[in-house]
N, C-alpha and C. Protein backbone atom coordinates (compact mmCIF):
# COMPACT_ATOMS: atom_id res chain seq x y z
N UNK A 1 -16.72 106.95 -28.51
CA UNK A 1 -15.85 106.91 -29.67
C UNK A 1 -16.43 107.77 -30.78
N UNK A 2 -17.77 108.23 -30.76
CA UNK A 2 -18.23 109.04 -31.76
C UNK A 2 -18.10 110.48 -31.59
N UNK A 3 -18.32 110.81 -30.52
CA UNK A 3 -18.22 111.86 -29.99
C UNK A 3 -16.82 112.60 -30.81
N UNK A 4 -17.37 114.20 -30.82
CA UNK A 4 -15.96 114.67 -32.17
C UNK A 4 -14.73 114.81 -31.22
N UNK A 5 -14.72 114.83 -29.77
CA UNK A 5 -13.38 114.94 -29.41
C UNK A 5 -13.52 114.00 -28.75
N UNK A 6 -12.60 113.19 -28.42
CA UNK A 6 -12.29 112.10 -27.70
C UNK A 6 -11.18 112.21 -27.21
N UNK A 7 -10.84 111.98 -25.57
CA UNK A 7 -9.73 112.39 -25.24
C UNK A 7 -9.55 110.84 -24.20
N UNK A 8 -8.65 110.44 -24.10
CA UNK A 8 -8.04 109.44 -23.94
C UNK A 8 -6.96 109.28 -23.17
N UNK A 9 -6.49 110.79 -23.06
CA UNK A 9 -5.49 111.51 -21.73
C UNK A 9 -5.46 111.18 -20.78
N UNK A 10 -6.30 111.27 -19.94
CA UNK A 10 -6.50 110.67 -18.56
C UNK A 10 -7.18 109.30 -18.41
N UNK A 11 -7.52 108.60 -19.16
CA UNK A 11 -7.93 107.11 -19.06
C UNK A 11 -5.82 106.48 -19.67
N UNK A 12 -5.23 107.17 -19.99
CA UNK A 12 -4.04 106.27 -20.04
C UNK A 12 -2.67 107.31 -18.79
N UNK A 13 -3.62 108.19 -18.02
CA UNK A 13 -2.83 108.62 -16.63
C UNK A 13 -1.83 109.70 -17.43
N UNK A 14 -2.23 110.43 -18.07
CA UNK A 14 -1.09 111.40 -18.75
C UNK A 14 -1.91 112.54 -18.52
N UNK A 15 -0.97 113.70 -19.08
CA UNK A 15 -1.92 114.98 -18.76
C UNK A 15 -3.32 115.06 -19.83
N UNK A 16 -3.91 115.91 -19.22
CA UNK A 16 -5.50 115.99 -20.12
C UNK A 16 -5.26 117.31 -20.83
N UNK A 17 -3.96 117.71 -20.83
CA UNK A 17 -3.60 118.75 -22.23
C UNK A 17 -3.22 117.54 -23.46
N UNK A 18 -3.16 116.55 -23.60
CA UNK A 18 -2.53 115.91 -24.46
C UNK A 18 -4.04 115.33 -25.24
N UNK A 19 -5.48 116.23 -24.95
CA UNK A 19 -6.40 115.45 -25.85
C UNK A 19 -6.03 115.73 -27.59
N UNK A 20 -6.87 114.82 -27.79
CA UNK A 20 -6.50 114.69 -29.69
C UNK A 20 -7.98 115.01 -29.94
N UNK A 21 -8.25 116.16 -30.64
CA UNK A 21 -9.79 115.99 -31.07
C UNK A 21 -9.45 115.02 -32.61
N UNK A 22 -10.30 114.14 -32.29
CA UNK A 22 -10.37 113.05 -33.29
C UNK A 22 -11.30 113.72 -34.30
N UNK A 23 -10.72 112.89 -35.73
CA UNK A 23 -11.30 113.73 -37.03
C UNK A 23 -13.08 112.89 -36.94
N UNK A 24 -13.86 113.67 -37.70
CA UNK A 24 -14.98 113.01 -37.85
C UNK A 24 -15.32 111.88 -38.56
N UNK A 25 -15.83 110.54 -38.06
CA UNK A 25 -15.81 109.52 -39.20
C UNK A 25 -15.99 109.60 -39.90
N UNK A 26 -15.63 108.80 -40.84
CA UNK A 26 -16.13 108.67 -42.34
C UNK A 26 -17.11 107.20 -42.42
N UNK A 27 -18.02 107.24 -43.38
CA UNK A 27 -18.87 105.91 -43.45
C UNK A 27 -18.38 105.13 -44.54
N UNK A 28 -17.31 104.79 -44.26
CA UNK A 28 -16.38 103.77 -45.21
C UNK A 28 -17.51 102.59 -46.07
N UNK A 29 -18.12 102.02 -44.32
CA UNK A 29 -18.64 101.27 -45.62
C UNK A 29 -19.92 101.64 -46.18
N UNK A 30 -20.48 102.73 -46.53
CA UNK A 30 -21.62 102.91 -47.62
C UNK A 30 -20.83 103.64 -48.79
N UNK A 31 -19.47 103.89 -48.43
CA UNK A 31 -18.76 104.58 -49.51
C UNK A 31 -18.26 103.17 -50.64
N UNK A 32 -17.80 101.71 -49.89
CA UNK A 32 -17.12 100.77 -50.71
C UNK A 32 -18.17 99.69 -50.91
N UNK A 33 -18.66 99.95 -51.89
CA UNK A 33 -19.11 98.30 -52.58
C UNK A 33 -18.94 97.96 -53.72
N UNK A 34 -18.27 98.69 -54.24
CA UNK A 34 -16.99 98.60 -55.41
C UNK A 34 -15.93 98.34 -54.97
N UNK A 35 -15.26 96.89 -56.21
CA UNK A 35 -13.70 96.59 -55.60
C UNK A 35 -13.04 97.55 -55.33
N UNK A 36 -12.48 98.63 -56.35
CA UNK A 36 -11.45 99.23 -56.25
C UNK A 36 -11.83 100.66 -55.47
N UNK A 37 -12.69 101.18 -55.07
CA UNK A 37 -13.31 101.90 -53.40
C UNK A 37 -12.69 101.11 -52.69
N UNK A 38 -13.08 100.01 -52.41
CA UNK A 38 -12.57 99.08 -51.70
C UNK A 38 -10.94 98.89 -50.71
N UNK A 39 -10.74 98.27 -52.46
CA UNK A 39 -9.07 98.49 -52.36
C UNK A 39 -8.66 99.53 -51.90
N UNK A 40 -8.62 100.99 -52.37
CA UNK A 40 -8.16 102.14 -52.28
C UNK A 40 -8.23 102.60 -50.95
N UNK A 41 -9.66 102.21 -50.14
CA UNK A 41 -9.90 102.44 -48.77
C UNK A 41 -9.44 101.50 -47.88
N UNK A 42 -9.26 100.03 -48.50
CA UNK A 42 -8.20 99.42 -47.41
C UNK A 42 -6.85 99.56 -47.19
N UNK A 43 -6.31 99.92 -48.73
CA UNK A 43 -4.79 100.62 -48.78
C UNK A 43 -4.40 101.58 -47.85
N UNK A 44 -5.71 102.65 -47.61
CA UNK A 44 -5.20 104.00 -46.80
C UNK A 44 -5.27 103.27 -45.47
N UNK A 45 -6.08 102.62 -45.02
CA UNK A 45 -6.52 101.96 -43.17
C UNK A 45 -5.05 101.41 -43.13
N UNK A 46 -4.85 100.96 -43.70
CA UNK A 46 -3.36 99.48 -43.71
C UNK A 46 -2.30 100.30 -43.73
N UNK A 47 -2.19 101.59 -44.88
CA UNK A 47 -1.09 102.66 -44.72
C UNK A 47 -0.77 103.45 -42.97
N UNK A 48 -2.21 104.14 -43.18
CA UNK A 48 -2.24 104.64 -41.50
C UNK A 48 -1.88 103.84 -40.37
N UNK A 49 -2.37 102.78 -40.15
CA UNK A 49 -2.42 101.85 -38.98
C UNK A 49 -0.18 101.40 -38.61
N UNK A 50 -0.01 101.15 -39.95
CA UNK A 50 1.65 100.88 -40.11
C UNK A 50 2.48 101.85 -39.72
N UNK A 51 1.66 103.26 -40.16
CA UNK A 51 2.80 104.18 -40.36
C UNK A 51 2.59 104.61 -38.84
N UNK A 52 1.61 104.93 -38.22
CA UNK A 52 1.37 105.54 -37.07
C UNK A 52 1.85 104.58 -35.83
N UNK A 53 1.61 102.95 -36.23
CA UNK A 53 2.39 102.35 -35.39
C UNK A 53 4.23 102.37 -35.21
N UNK A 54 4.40 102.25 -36.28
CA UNK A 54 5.68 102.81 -36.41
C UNK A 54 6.38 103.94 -35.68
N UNK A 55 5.50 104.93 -36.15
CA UNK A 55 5.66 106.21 -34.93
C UNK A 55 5.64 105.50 -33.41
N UNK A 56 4.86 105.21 -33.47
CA UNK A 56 4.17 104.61 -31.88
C UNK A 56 5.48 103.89 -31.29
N UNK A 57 6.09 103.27 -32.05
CA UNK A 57 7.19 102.46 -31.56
C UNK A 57 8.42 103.36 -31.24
N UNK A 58 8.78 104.36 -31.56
CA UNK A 58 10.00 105.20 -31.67
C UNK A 58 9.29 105.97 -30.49
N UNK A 59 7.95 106.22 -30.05
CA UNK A 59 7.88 107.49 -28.64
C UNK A 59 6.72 107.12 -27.80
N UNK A 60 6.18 105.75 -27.89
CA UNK A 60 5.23 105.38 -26.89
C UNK A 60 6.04 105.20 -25.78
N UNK A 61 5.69 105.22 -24.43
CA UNK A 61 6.42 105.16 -23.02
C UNK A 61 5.58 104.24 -22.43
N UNK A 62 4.22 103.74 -22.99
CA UNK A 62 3.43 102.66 -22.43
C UNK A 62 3.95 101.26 -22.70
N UNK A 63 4.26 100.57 -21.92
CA UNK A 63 4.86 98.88 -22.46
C UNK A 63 3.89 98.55 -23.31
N UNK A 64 2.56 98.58 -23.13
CA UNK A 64 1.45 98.07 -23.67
C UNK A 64 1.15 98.71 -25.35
N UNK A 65 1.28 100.44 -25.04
CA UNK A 65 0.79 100.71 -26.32
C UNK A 65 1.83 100.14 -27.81
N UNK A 66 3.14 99.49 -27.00
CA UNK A 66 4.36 99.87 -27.83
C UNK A 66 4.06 97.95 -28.57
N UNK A 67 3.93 97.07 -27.48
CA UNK A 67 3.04 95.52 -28.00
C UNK A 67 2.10 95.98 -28.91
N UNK A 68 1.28 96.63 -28.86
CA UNK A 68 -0.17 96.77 -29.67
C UNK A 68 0.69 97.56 -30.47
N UNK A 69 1.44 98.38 -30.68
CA UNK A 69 1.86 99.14 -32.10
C UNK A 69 2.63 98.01 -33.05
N UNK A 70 3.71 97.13 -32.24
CA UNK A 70 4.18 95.90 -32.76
C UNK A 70 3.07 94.92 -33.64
N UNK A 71 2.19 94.66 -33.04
CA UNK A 71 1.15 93.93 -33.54
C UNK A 71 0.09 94.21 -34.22
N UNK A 72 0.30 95.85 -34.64
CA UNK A 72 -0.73 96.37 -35.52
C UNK A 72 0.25 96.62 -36.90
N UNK A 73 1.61 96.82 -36.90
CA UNK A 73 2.39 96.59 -37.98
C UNK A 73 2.45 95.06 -38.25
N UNK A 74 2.66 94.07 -37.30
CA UNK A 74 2.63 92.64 -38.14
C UNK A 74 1.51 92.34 -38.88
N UNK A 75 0.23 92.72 -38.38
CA UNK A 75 -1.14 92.16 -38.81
C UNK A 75 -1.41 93.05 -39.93
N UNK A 76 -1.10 94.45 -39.58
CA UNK A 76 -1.60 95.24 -41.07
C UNK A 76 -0.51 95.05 -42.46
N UNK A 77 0.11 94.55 -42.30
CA UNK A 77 1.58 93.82 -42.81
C UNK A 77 1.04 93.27 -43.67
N UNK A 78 0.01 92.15 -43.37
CA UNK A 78 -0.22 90.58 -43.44
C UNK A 78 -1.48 91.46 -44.24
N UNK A 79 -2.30 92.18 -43.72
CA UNK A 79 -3.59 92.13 -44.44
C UNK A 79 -3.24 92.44 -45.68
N UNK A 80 -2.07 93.70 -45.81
CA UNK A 80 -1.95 94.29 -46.93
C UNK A 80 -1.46 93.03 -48.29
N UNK A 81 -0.34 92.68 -47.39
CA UNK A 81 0.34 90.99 -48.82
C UNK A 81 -0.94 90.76 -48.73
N UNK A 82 -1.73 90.07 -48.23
CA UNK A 82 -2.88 89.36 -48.52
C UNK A 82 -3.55 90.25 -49.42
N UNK A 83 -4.27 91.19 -49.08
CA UNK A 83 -5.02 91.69 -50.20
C UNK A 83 -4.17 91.87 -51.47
N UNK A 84 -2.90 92.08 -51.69
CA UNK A 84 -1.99 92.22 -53.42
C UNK A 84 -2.46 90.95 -53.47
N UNK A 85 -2.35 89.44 -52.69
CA UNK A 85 -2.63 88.28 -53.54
C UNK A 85 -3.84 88.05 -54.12
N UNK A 86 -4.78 88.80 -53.59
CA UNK A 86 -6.17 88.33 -53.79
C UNK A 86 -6.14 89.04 -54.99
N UNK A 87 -5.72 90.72 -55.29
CA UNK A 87 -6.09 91.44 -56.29
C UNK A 87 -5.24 90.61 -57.83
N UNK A 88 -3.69 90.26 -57.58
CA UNK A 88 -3.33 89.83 -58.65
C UNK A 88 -4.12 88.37 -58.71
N UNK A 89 -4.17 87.84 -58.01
CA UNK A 89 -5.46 86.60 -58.47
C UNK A 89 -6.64 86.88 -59.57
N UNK A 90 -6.61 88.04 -59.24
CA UNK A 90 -7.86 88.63 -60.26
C UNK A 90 -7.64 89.31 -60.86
N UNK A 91 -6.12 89.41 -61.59
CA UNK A 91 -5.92 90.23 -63.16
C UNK A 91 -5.73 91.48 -62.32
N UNK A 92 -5.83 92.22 -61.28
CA UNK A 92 -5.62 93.41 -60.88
C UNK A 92 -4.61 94.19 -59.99
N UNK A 93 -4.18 95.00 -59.49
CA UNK A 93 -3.05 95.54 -59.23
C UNK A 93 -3.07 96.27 -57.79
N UNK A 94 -2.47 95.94 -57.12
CA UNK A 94 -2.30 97.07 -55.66
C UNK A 94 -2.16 98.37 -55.90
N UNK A 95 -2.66 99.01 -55.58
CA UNK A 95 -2.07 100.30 -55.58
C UNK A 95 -1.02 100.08 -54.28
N UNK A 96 -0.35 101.47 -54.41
CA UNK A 96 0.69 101.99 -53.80
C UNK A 96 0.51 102.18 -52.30
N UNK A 97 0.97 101.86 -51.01
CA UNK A 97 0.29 102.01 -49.95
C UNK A 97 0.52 103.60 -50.03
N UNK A 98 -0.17 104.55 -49.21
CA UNK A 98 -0.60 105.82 -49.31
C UNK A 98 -1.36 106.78 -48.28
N UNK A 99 -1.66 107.52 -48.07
CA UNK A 99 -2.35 107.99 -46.96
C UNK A 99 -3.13 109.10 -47.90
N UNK A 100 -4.50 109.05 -47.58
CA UNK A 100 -5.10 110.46 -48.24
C UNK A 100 -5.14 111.60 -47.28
N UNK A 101 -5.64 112.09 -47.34
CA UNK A 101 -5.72 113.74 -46.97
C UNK A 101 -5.88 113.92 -45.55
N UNK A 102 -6.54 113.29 -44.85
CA UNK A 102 -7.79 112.90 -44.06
C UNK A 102 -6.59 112.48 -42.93
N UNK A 103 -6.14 110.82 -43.25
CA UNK A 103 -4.97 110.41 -42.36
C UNK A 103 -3.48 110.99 -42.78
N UNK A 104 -3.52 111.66 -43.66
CA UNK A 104 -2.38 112.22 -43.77
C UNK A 104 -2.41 113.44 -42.58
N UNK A 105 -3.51 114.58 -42.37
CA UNK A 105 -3.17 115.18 -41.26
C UNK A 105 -3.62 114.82 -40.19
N UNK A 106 -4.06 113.44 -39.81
CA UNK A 106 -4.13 112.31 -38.66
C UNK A 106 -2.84 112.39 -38.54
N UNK A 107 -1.61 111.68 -39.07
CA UNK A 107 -0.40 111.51 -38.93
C UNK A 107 0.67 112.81 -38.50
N UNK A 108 -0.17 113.80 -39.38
CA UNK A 108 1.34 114.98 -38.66
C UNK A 108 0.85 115.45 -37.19
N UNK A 109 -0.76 115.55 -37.29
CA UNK A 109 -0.89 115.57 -35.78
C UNK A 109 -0.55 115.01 -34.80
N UNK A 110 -0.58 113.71 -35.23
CA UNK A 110 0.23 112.31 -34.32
C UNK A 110 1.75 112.68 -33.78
N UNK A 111 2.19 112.96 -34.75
CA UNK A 111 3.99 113.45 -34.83
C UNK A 111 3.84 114.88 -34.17
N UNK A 112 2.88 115.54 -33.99
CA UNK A 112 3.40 116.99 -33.65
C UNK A 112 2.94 117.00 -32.04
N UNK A 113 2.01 115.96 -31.76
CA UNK A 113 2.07 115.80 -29.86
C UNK A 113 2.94 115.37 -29.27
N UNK A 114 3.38 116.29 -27.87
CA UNK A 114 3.93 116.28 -26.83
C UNK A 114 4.15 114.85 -26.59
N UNK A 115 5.25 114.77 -25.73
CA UNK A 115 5.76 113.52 -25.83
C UNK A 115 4.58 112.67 -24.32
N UNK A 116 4.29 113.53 -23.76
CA UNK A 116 3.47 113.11 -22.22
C UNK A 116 2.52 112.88 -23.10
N UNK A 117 1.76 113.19 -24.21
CA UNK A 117 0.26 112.60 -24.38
C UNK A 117 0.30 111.78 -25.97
N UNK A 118 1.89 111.20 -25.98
CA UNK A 118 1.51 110.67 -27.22
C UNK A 118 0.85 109.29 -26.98
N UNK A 119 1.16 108.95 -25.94
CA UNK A 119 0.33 107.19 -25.54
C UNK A 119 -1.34 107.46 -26.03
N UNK A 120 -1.92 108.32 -25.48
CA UNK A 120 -3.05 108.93 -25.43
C UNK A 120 -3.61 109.23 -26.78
N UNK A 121 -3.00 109.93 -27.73
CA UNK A 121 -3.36 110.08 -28.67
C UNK A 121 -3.23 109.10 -29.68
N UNK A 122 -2.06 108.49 -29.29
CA UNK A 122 -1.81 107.16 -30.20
C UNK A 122 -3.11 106.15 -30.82
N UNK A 123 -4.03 106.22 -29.12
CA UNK A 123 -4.66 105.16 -29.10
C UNK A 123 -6.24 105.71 -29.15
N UNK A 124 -5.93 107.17 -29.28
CA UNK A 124 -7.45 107.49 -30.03
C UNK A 124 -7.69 107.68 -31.29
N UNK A 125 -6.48 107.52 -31.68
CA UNK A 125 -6.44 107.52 -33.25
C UNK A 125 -6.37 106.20 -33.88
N UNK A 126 -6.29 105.04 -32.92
CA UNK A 126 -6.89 103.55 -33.05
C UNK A 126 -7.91 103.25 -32.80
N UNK A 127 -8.32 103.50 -32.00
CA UNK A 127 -9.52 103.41 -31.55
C UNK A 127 -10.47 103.89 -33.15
N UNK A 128 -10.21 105.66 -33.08
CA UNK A 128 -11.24 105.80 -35.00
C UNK A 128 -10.89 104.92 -35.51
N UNK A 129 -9.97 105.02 -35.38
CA UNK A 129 -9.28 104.23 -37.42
C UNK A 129 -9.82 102.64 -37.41
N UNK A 130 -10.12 101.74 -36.32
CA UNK A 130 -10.40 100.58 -35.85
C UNK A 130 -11.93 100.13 -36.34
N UNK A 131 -12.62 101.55 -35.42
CA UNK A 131 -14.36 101.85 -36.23
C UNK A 131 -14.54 102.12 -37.58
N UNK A 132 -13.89 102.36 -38.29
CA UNK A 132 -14.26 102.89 -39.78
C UNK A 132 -13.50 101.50 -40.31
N UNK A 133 -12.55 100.86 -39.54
CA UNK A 133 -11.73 99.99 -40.86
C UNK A 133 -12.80 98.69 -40.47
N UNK A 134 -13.39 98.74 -39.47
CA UNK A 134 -14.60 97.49 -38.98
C UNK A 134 -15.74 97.74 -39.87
N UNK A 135 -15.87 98.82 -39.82
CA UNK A 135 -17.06 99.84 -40.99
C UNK A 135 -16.78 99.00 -42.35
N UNK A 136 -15.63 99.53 -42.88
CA UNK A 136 -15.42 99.35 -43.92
C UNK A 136 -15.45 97.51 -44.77
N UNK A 137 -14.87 97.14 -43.82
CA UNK A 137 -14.90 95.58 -44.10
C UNK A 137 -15.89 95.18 -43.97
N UNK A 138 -16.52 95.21 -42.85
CA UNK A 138 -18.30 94.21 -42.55
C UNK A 138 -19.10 94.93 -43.59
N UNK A 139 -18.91 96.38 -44.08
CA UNK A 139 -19.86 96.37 -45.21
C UNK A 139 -19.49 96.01 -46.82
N UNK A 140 -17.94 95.77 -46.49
CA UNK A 140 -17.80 95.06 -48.15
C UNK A 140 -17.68 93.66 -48.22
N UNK A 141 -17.62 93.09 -47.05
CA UNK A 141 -17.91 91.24 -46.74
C UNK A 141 -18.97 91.57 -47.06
N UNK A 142 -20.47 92.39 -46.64
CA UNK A 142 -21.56 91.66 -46.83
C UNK A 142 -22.51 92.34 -48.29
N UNK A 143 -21.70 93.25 -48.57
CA UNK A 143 -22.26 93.85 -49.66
C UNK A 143 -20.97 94.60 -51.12
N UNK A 144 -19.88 93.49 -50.87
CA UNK A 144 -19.43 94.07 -51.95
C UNK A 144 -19.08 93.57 -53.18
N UNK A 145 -18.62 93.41 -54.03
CA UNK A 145 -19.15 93.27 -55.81
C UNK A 145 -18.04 92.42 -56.12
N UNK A 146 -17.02 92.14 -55.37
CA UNK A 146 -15.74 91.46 -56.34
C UNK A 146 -16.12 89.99 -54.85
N UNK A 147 -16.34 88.82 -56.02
CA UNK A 147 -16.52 87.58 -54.11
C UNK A 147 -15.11 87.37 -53.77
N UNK A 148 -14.47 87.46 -54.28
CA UNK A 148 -12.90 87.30 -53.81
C UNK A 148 -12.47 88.45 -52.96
N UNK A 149 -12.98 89.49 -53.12
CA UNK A 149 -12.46 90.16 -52.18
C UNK A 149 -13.31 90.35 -50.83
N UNK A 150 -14.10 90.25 -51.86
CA UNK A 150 -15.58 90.10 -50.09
C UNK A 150 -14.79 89.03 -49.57
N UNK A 151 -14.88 87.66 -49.92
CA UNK A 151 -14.17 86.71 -49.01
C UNK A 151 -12.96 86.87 -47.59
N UNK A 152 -12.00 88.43 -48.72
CA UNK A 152 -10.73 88.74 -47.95
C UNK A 152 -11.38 89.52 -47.16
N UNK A 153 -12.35 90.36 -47.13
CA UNK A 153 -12.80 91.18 -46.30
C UNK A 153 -13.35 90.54 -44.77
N UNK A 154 -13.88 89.60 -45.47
CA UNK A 154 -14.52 88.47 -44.41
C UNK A 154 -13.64 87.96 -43.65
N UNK A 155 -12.51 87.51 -44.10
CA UNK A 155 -11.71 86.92 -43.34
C UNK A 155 -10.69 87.47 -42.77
N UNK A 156 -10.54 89.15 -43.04
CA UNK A 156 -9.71 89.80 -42.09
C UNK A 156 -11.12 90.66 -41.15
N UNK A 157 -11.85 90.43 -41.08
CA UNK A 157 -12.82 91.59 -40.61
C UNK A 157 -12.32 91.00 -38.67
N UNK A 158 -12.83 89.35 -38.54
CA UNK A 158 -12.30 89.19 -37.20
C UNK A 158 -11.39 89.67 -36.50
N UNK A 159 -9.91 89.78 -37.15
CA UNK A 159 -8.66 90.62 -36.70
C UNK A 159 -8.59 91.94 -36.48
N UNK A 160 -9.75 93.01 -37.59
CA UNK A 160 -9.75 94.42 -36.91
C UNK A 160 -10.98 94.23 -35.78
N UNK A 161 -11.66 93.53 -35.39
CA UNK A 161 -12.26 93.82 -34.74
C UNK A 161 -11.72 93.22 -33.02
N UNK A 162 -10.79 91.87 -33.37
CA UNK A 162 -9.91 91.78 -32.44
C UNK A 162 -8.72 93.22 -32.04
N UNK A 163 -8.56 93.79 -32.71
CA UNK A 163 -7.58 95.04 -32.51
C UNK A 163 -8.61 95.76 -31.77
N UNK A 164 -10.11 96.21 -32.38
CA UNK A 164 -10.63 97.54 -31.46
C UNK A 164 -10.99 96.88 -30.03
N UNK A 165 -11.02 95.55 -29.85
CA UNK A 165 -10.85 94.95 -28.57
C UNK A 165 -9.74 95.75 -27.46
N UNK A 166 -8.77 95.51 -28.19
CA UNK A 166 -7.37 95.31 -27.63
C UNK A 166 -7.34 96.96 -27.61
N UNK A 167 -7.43 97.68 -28.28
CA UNK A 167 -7.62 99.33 -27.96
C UNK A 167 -8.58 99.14 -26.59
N UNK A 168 -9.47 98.89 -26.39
CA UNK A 168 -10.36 99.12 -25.33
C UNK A 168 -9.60 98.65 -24.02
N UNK A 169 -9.58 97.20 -24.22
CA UNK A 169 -8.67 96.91 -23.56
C UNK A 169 -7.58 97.44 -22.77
N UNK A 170 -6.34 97.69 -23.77
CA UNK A 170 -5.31 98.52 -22.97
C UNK A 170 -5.72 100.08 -22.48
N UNK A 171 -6.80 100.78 -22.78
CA UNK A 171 -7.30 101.97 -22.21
C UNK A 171 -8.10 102.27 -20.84
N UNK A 172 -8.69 100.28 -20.93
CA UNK A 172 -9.54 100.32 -19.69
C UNK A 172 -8.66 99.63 -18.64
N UNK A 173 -7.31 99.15 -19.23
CA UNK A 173 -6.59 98.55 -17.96
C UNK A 173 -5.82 99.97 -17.37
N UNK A 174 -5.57 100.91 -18.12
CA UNK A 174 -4.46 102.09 -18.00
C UNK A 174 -5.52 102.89 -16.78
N UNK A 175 -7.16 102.69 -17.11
CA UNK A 175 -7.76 103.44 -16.20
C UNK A 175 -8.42 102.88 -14.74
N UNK A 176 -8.52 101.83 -15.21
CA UNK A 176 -8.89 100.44 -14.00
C UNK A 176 -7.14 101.16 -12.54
N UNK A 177 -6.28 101.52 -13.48
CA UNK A 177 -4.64 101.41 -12.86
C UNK A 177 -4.75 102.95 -12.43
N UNK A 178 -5.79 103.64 -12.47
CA UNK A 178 -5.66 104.67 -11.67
C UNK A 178 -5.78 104.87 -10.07
């Protein structure tokens, strides 16, 4: 998963023209131990994860990837209300959900693959986004400055890390099925 290209093509049985060179991580969490880092960097994970599932739902052909796109819009749904409650709890304000620069051309790349390797790419672009948003939370649960939001961090951190499960998961059943 670190590795700068990751291709995911042939572990979900599609062509191996359909790799995605995946963008380079980011170290989310030595970047957030400030609330509003924080916020701003969980806004974009929660933006991406929705919007790309979304996509995912209109041109995945995998039964599986199209459940896991369903269930990465309900849950990132949920994290996002949750975090506005925690922030107006504390006098403070959501920002706008959003995509920066980074997952913004994550996303047109997403939209601009072939329809044979979008399963594939779908789910290597979960797979990153899964590591950095696990990044990001376990280091502002254990080191970040607002306890209310550390708390929220804490208590959604289990669910992304249940998701990069479920990425592995449906990649190693797609290749187990070769």
């Amino acid at each position: 998963m670190k590795a700068a290209a990751l291709c995911l093509a042939a572990v979900l049985g599609l062509s191996t023209a359909a790799c995605v060179t995946a963008p380079p991580p980011v170290a989310p969490a030595a970047m957030a131990n400030n609330a509003m880092d924080f916020v701003q960097m969980a806004t974009v994970s929660n933006a991406f994860e929705i919007e790309t599932s979304q996509l995912a739902l209109q041109r995945a052909s995998n039964p599986q990837v199209r459940r896991f796109a369903n269930r990465m819009i309900a849950d990132h749904t949920r994290a996002t209300r949750q975090m506005a409650m925690v922030l107006r709890r504390n006098g403070m304000q959501a920002p706008p959900p959003s995509l920066d620069a980074r997952h913004a051309a994550m996303l047109e790349q997403l939209r601009a693959t072939p329809a044979d390797g979008f399963d594939a790419a779908y789910m290597t672009m979960q797979a990153q986004a899964h590591e950095d948003a696990v990044a990001l939370f376990s280091g502002y649960a254990s080191n970040g400055d607002d306890p209310a939001l550390r708390n929220f961090a804490a208590r959604t951190l289990p669910t992304l890390q249940a998701h990069a499960r479920m990425v592995e998961q449906i990649t190693g059943e797609a290749h187990a099925g070769m």
